[in-house]
PDB file of N, CA and C in Angstrom:
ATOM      1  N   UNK A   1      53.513 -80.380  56.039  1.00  0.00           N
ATOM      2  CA  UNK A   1      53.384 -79.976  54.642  1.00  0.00           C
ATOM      3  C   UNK A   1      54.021 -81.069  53.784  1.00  0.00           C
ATOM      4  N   UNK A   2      52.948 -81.417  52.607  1.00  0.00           N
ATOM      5  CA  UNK A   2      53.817 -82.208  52.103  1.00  0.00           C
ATOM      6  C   UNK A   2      53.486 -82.205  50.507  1.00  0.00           C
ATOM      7  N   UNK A   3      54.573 -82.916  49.102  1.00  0.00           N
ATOM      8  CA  UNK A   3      54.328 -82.125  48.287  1.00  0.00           C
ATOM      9  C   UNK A   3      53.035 -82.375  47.465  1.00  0.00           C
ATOM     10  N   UNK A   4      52.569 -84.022  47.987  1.00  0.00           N
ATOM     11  CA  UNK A   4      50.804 -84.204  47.400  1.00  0.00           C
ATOM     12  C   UNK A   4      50.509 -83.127  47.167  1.00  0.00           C
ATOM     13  N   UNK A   5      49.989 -82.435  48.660  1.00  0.00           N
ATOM     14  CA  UNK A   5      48.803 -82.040  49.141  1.00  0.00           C
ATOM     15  C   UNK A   5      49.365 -80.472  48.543  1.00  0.00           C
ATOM     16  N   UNK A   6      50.570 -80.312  48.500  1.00  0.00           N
ATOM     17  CA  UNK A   6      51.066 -79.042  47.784  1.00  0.00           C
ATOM     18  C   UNK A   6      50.396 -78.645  46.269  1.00  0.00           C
ATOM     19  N   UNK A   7      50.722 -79.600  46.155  1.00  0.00           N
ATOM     20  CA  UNK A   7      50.273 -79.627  44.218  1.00  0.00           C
ATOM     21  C   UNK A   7      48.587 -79.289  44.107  1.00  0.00           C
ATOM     22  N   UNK A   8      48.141 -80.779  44.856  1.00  0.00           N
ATOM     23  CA  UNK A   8      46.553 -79.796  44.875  1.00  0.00           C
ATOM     24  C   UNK A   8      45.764 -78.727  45.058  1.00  0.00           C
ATOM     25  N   UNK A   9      46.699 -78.496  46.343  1.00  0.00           N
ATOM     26  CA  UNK A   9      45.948 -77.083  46.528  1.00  0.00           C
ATOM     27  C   UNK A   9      46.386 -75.275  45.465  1.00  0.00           C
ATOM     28  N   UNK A  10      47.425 -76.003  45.084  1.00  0.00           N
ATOM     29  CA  UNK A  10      47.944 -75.080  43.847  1.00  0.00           C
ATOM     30  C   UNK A  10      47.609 -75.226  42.617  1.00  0.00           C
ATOM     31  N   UNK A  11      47.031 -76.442  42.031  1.00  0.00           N
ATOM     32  CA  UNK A  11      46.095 -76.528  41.351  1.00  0.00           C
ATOM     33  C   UNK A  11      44.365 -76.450  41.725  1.00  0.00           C
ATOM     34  N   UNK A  12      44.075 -76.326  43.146  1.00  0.00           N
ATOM     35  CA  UNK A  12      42.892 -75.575  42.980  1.00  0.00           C
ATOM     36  C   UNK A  12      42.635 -73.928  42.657  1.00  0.00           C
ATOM     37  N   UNK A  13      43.631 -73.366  42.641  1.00  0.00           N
ATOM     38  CA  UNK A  13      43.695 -72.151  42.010  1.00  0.00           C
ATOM     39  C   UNK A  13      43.069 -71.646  41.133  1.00  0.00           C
ATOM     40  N   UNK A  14      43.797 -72.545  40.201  1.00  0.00           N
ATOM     41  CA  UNK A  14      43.125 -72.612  39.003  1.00  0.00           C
ATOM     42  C   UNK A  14      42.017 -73.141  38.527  1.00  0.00           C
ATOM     43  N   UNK A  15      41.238 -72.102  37.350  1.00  0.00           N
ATOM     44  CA  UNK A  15      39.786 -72.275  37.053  1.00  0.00           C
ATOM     45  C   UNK A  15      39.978 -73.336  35.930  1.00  0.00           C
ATOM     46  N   UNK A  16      40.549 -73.051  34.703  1.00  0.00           N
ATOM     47  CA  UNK A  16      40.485 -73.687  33.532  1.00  0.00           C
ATOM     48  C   UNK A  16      41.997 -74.378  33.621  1.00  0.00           C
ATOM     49  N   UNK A  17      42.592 -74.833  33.762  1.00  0.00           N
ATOM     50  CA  UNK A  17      43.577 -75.682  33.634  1.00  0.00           C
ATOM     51  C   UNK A  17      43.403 -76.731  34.675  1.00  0.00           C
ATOM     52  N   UNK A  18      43.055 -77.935  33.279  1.00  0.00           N
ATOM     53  CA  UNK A  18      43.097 -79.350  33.608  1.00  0.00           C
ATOM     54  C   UNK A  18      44.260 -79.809  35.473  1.00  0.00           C
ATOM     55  N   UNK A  19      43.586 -80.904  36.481  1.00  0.00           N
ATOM     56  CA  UNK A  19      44.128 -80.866  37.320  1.00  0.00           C
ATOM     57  C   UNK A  19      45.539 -82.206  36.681  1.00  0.00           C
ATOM     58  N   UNK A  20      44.767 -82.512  35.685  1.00  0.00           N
ATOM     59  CA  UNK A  20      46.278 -83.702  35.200  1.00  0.00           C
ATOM     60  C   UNK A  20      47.589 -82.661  34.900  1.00  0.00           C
ATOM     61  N   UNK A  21      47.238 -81.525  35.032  1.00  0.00           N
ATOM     62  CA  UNK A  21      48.132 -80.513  33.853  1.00  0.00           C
ATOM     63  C   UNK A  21      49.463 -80.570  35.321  1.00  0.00           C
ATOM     64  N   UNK A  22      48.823 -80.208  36.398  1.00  0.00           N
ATOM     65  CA  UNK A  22      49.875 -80.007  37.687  1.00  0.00           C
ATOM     66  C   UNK A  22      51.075 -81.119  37.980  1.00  0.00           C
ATOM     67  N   UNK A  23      51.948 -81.544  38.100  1.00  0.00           N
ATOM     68  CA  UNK A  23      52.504 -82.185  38.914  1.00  0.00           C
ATOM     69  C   UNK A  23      54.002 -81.387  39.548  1.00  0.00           C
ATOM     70  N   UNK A  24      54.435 -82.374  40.348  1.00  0.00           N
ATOM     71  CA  UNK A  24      56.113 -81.654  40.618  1.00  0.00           C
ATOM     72  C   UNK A  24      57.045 -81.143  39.683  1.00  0.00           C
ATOM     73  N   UNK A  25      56.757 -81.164  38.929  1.00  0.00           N
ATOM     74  CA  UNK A  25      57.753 -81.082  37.729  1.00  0.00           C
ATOM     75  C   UNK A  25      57.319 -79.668  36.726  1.00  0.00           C
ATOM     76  N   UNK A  26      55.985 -79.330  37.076  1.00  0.00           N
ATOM     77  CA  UNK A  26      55.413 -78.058  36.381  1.00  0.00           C
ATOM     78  C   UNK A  26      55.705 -77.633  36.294  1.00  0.00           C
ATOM     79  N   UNK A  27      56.462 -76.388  35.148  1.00  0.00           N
ATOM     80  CA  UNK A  27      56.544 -75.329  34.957  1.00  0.00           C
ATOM     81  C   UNK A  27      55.385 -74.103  35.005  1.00  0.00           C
ATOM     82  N   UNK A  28      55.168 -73.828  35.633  1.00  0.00           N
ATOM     83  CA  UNK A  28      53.785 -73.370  36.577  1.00  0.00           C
ATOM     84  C   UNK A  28      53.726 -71.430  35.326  1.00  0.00           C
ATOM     85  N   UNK A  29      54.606 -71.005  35.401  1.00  0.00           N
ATOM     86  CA  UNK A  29      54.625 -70.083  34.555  1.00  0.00           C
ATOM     87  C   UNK A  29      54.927 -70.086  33.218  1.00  0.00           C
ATOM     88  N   UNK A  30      54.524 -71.431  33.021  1.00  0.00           N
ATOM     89  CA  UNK A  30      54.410 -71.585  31.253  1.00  0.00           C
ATOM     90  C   UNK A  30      52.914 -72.100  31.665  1.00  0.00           C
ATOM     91  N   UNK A  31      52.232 -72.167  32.311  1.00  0.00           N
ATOM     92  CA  UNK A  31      50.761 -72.642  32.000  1.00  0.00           C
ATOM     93  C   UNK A  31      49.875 -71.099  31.428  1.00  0.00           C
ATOM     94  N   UNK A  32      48.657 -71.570  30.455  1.00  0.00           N
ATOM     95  CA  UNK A  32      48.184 -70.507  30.052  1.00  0.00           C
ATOM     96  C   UNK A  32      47.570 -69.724  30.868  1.00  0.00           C
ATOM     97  N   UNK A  33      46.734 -70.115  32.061  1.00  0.00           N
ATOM     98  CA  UNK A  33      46.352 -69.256  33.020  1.00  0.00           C
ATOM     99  C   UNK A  33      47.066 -68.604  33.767  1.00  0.00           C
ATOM    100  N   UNK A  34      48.451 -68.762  33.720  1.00  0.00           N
ATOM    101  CA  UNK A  34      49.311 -68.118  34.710  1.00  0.00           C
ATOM    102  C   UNK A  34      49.134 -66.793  34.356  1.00  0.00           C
ATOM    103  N   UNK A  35      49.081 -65.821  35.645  1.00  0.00           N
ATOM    104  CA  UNK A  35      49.388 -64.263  35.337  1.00  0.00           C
ATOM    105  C   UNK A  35      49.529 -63.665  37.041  1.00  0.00           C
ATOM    106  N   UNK A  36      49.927 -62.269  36.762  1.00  0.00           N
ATOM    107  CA  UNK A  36      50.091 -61.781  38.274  1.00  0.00           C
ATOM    108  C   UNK A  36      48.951 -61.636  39.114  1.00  0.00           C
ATOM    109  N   UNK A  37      47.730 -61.925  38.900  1.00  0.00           N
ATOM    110  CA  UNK A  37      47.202 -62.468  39.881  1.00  0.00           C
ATOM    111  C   UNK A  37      46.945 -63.734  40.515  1.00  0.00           C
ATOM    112  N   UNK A  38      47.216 -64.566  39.407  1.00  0.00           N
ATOM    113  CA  UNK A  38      47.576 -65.830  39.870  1.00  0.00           C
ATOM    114  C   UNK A  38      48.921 -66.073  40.512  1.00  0.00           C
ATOM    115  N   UNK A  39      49.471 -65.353  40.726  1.00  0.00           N
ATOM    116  CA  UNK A  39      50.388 -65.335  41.268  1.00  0.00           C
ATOM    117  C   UNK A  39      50.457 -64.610  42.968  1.00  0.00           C
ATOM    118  N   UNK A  40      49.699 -63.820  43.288  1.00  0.00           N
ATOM    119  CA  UNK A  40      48.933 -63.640  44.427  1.00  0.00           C
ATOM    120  C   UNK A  40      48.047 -64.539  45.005  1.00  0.00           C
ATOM    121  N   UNK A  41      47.524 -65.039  44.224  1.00  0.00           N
ATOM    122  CA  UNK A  41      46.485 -65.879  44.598  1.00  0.00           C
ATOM    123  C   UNK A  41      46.994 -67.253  45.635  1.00  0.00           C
ATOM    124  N   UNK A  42      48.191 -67.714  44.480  1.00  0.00           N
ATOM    125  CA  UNK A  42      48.997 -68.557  44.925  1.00  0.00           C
ATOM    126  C   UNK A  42      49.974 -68.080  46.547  1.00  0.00           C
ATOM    127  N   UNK A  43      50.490 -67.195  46.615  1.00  0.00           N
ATOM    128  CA  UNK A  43      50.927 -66.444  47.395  1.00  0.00           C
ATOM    129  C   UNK A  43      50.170 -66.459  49.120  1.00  0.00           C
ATOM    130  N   UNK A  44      48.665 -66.008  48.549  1.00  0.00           N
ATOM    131  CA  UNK A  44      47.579 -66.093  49.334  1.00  0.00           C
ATOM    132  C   UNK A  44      47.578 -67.831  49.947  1.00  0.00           C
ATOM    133  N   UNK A  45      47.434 -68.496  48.973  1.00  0.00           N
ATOM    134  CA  UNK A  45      47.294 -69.349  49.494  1.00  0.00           C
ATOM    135  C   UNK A  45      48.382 -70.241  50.247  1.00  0.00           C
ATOM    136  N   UNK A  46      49.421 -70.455  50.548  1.00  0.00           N
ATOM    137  CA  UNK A  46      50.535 -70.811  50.792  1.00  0.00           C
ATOM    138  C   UNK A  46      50.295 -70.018  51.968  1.00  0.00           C
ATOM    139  N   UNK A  47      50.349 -68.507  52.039  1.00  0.00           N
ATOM    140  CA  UNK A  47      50.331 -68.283  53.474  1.00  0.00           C
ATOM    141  C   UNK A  47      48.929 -68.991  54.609  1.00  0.00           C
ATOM    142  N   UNK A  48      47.903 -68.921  53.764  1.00  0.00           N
ATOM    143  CA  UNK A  48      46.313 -69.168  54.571  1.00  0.00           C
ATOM    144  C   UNK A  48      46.264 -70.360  54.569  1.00  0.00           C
ATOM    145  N   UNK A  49      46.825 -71.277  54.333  1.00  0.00           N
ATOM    146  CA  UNK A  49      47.059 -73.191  54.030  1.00  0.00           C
ATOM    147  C   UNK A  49      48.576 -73.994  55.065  1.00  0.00           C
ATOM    148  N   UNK A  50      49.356 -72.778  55.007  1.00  0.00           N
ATOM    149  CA  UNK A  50      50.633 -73.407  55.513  1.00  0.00           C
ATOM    150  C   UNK A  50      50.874 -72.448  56.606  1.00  0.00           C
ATOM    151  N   UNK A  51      51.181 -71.458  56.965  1.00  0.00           N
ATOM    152  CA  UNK A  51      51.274 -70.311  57.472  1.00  0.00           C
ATOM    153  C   UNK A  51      52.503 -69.734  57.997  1.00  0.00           C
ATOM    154  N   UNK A  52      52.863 -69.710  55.939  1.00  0.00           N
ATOM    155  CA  UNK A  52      53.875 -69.617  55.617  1.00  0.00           C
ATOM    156  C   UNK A  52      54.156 -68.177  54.552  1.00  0.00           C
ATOM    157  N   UNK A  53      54.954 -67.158  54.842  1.00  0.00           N
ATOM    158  CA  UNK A  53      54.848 -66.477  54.058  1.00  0.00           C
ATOM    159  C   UNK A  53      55.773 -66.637  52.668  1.00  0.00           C
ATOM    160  N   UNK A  54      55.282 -66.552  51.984  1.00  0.00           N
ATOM    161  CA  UNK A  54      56.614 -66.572  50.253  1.00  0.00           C
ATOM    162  C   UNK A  54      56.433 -65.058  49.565  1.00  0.00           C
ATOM    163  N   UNK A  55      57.406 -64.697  48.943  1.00  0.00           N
ATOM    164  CA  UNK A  55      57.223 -63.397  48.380  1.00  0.00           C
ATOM    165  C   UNK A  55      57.108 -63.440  46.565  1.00  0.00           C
ATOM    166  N   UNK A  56      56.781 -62.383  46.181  1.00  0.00           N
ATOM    167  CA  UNK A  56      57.142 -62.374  44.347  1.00  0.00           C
ATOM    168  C   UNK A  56      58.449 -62.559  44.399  1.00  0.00           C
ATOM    169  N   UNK A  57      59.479 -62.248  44.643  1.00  0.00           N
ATOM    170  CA  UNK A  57      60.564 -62.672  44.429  1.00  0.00           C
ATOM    171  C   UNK A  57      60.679 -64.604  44.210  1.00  0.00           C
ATOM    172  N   UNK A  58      60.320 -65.070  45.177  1.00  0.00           N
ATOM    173  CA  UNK A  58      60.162 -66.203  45.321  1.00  0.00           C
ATOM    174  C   UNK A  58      60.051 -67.383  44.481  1.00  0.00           C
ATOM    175  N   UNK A  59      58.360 -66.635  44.133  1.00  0.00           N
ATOM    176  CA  UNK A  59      57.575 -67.226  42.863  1.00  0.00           C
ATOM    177  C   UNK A  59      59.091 -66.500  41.579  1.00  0.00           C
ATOM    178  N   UNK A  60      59.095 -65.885  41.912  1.00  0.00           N
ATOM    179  CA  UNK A  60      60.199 -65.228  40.295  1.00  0.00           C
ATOM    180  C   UNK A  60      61.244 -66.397  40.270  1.00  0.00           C
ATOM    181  N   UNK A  61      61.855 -66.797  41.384  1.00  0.00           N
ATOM    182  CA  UNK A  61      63.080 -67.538  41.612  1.00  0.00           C
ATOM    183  C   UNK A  61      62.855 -69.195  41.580  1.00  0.00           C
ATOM    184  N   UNK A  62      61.166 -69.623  41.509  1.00  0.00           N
ATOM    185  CA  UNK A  62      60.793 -70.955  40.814  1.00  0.00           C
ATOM    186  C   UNK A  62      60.567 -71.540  39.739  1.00  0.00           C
ATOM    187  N   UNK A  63      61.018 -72.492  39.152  1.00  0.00           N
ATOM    188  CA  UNK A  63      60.541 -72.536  38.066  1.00  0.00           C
ATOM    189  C   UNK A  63      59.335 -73.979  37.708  1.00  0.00           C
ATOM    190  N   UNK A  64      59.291 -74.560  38.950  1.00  0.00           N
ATOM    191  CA  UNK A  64      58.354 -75.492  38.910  1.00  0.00           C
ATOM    192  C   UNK A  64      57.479 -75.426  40.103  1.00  0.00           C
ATOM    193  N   UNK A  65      56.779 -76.420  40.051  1.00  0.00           N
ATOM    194  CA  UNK A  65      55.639 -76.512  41.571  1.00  0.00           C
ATOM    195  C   UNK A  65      56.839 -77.152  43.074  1.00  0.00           C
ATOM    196  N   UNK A  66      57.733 -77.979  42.815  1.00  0.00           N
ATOM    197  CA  UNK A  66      58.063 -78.855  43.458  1.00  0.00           C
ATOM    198  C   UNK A  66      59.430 -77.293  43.886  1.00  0.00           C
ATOM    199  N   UNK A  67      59.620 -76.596  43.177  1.00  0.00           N
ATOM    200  CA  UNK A  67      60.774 -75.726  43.637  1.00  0.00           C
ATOM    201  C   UNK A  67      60.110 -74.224  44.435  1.00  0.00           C
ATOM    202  N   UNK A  68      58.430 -74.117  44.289  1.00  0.00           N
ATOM    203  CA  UNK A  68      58.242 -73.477  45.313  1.00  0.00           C
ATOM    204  C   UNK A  68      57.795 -74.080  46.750  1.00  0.00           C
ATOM    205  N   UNK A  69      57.616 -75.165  46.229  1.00  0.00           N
ATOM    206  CA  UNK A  69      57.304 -76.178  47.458  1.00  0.00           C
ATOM    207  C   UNK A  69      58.624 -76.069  48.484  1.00  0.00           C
ATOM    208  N   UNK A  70      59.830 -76.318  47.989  1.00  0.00           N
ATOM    209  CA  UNK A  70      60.798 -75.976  48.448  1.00  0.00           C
ATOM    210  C   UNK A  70      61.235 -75.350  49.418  1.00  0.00           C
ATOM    211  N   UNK A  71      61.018 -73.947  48.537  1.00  0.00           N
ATOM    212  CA  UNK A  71      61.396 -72.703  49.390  1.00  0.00           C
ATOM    213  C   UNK A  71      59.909 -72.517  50.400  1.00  0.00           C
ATOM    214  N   UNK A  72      58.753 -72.800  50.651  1.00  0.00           N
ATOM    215  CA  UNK A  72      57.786 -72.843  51.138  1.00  0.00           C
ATOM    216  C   UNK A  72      58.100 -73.748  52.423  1.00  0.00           C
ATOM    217  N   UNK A  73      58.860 -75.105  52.387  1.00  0.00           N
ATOM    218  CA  UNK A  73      59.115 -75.875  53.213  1.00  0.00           C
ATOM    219  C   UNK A  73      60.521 -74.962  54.345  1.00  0.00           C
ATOM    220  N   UNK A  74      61.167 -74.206  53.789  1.00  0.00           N
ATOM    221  CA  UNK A  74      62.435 -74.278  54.563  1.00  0.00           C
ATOM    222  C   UNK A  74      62.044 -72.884  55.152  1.00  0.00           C
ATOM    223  N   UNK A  75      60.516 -72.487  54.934  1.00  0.00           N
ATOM    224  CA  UNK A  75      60.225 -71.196  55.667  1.00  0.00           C
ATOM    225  C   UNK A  75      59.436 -71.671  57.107  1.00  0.00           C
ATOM    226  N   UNK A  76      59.299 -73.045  56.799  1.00  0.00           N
ATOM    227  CA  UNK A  76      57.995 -73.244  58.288  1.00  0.00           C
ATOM    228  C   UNK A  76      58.995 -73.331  58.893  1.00  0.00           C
TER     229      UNK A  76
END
């Protein structure tokens, strides 16, 4: 896992937000598409991509892309 390939696939999520919009540094829940299903979605994917589980808590306790990457890494 690494955090490239992190970012992309967390910006394929998303429908309407630009892929320049993503990087490590995102505040991922200030983007306008963010909502609680995007937040499953994301969830979903992290486990079906890494096979790794993260919880809502998780996502609650990030505040960028690179800080769920994080906690995503120290679960494999």
């Amino acid at each position: 896992m690494d955090l490239k390939d992190f970012i992309e696939k967390f910006a394929e999520q998303f429908e309407e937000t630009e892929i320049s919009s993503f990087s490590a540094n995102t505040s991922f829940k200030e983007l306008e598409e963010w909502s609680s299903l995007m937040s499953l979605a994301i969830i979903a994917m992290v486990d079906e991509e890494y096979g790794v589980r993260i919880k809502g808590d998780d996502i609650k306790n990030a505040n960028t892309i690179e800080d769920l990457f994080k906690i995503a890494l120290s679960r494999n």
